[in-house]
C-alpha atoms as a PDB file:
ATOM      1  CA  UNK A   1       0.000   0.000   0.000  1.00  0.00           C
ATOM      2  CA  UNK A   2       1.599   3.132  -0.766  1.00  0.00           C
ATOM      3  CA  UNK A   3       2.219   6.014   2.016  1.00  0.00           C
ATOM      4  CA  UNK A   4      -1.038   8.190   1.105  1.00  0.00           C
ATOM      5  CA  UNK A   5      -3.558   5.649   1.039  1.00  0.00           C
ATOM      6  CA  UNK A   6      -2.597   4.361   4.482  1.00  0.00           C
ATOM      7  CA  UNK A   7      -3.036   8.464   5.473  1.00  0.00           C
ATOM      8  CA  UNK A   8      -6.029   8.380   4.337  1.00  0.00           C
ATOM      9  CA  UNK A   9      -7.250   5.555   5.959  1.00  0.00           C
ATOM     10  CA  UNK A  10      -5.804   6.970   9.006  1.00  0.00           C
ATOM     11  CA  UNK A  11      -6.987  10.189   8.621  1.00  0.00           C
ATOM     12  CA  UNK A  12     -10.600   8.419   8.236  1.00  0.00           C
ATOM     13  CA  UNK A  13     -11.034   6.256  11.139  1.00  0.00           C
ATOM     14  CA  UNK A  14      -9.590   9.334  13.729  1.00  0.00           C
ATOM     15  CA  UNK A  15     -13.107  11.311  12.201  1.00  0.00           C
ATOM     16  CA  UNK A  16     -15.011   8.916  14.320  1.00  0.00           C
ATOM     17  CA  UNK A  17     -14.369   6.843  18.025  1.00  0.00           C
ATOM     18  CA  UNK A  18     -16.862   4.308  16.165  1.00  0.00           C
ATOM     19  CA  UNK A  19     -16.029   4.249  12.061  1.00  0.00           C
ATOM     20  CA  UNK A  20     -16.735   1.426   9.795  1.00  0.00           C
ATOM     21  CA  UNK A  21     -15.289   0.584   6.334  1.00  0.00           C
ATOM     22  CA  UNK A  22     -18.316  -1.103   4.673  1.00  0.00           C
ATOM     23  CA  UNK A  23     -19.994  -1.454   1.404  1.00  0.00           C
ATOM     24  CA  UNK A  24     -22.602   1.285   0.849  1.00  0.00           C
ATOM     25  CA  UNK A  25     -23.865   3.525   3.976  1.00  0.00           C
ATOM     26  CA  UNK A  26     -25.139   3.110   7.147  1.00  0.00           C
ATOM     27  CA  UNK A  27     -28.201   5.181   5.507  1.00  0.00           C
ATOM     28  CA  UNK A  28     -28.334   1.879   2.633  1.00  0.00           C
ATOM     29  CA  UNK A  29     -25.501  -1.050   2.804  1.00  0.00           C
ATOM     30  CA  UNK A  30     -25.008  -2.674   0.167  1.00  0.00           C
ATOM     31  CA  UNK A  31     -24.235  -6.364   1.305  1.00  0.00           C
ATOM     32  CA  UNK A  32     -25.789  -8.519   4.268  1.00  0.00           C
ATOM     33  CA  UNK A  33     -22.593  -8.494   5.940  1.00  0.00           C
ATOM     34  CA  UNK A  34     -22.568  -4.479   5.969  1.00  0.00           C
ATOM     35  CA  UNK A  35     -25.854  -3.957   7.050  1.00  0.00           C
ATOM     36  CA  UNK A  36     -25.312  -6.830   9.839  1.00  0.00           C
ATOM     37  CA  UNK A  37     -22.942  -4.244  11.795  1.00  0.00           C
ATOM     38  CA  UNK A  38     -24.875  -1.250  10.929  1.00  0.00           C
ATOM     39  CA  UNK A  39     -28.086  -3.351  12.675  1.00  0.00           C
ATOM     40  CA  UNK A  40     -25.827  -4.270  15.263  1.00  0.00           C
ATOM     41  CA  UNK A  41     -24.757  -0.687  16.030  1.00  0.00           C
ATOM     42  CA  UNK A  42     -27.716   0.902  15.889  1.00  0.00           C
ATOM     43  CA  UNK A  43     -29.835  -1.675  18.627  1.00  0.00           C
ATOM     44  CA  UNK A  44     -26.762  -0.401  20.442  1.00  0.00           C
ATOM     45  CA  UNK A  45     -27.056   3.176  19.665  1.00  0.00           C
ATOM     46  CA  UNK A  46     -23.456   3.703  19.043  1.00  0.00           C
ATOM     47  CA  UNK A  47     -22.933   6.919  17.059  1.00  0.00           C
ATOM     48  CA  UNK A  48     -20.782   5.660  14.185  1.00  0.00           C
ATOM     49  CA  UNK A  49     -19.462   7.270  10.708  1.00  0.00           C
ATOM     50  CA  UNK A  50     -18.858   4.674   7.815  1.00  0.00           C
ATOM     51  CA  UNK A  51     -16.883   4.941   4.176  1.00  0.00           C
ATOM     52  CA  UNK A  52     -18.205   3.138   1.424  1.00  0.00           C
ATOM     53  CA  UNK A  53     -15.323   1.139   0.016  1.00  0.00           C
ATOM     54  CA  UNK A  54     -17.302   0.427  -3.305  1.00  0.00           C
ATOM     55  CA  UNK A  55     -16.405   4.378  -4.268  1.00  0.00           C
ATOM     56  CA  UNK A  56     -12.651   4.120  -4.210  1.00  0.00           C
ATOM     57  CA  UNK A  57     -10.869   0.736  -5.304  1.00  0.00           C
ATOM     58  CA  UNK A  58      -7.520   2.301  -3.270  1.00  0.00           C
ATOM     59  CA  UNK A  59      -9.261   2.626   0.117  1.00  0.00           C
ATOM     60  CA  UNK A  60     -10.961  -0.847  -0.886  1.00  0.00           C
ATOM     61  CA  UNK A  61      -7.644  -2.794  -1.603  1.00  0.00           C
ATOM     62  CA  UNK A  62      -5.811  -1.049   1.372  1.00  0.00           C
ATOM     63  CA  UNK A  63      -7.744  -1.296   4.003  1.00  0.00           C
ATOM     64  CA  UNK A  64      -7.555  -4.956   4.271  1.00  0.00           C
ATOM     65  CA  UNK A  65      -3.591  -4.311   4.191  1.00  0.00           C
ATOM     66  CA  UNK A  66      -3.855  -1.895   6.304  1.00  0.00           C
ATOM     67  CA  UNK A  67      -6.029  -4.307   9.311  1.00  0.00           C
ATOM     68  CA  UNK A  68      -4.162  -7.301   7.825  1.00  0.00           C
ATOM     69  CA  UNK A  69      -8.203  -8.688   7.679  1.00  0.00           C
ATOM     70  CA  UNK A  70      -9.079 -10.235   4.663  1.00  0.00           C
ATOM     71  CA  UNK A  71     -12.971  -8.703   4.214  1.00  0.00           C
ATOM     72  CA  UNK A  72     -14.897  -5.810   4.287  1.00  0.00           C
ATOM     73  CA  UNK A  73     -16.656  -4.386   6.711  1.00  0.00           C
ATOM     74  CA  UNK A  74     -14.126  -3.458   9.242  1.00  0.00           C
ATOM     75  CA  UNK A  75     -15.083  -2.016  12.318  1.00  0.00           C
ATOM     76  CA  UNK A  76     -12.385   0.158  13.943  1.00  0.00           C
ATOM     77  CA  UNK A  77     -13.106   1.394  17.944  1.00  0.00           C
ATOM     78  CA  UNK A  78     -11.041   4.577  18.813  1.00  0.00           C
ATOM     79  CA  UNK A  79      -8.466   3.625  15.787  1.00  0.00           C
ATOM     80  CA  UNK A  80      -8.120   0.283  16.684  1.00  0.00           C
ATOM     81  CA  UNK A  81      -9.345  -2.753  14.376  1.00  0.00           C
ATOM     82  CA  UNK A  82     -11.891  -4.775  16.196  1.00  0.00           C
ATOM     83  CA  UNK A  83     -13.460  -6.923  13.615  1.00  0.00           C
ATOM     84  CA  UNK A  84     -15.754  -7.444  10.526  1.00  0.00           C
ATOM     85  CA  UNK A  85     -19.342  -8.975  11.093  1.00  0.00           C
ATOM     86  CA  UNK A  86     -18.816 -12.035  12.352  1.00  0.00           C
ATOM     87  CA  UNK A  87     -16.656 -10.948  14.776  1.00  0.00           C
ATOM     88  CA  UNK A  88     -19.345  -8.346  15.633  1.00  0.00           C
ATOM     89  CA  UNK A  89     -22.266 -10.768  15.950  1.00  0.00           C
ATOM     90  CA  UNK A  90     -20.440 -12.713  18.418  1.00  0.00           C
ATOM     91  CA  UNK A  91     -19.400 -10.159  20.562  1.00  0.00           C
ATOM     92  CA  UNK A  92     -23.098  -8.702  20.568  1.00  0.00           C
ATOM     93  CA  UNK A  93     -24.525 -11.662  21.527  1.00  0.00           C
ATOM     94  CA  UNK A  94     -21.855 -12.406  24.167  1.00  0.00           C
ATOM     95  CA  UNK A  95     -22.734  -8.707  25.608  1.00  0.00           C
ATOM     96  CA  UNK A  96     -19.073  -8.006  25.468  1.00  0.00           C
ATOM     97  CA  UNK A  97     -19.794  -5.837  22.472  1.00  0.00           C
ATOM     98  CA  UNK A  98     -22.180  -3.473  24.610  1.00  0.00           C
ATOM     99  CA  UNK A  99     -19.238  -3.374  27.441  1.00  0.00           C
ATOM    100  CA  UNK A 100     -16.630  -2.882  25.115  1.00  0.00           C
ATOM    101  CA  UNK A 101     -17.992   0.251  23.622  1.00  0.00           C
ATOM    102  CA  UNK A 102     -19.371   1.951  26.659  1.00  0.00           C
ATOM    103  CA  UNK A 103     -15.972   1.847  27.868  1.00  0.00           C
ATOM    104  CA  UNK A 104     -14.547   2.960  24.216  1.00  0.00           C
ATOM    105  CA  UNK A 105     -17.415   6.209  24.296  1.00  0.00           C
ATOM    106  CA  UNK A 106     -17.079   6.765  27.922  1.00  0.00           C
END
């Protein structure tokens, strides 16, 4: 990945403690995996920005070189990767997810 698209990224997921890279918006995903977190964070009512990755094939490519994570979405908390949507589901059913960001927003 070359030196501006990982500022980019970077630059993106400090606009937001919550931001996911998904495809689409939170407003309309555009794969069941994408709108699985965006359901996920919204029964939590986590205030959360997104980029659609489907609008720029850099950002799409090298963010998963970026997270070293293989698919899209990717949920970052307070700049850190946490996970995609599997990953999300579990932790939301676990309540860990719940925990995790209260203490992330707090």
């Amino acid at each position: 990945m070359d030196p501006s698209t990982q500022q980019r990224i970077e630059a993106l997921v400090a606009t937001s403690p919550v931001f996911v890279f998904m495809k689409g918006s939170k407003l309309m995903p555009q794969c069941g995996f994408s709108n699985n977190v965006v359901q996920i964070l919204n029964a939590l009512a986590v205030p959360f920005e997104t980029f659609d990755v489907l609008s720029d094939a850099e950002i799409r490519q090298g963010i998963k070189e970026f997270s070293d994570w293989p698919t899209i979405p990717q949920v970052y908390v307070n700049g850190e990767f946490m996970g995609g949507s599997d990953i999300l589901i579990e932790l939301y059913n676990s309540g860990e997810l719940r925990e995790t960001l209260a203490v992330a927003l707090a």
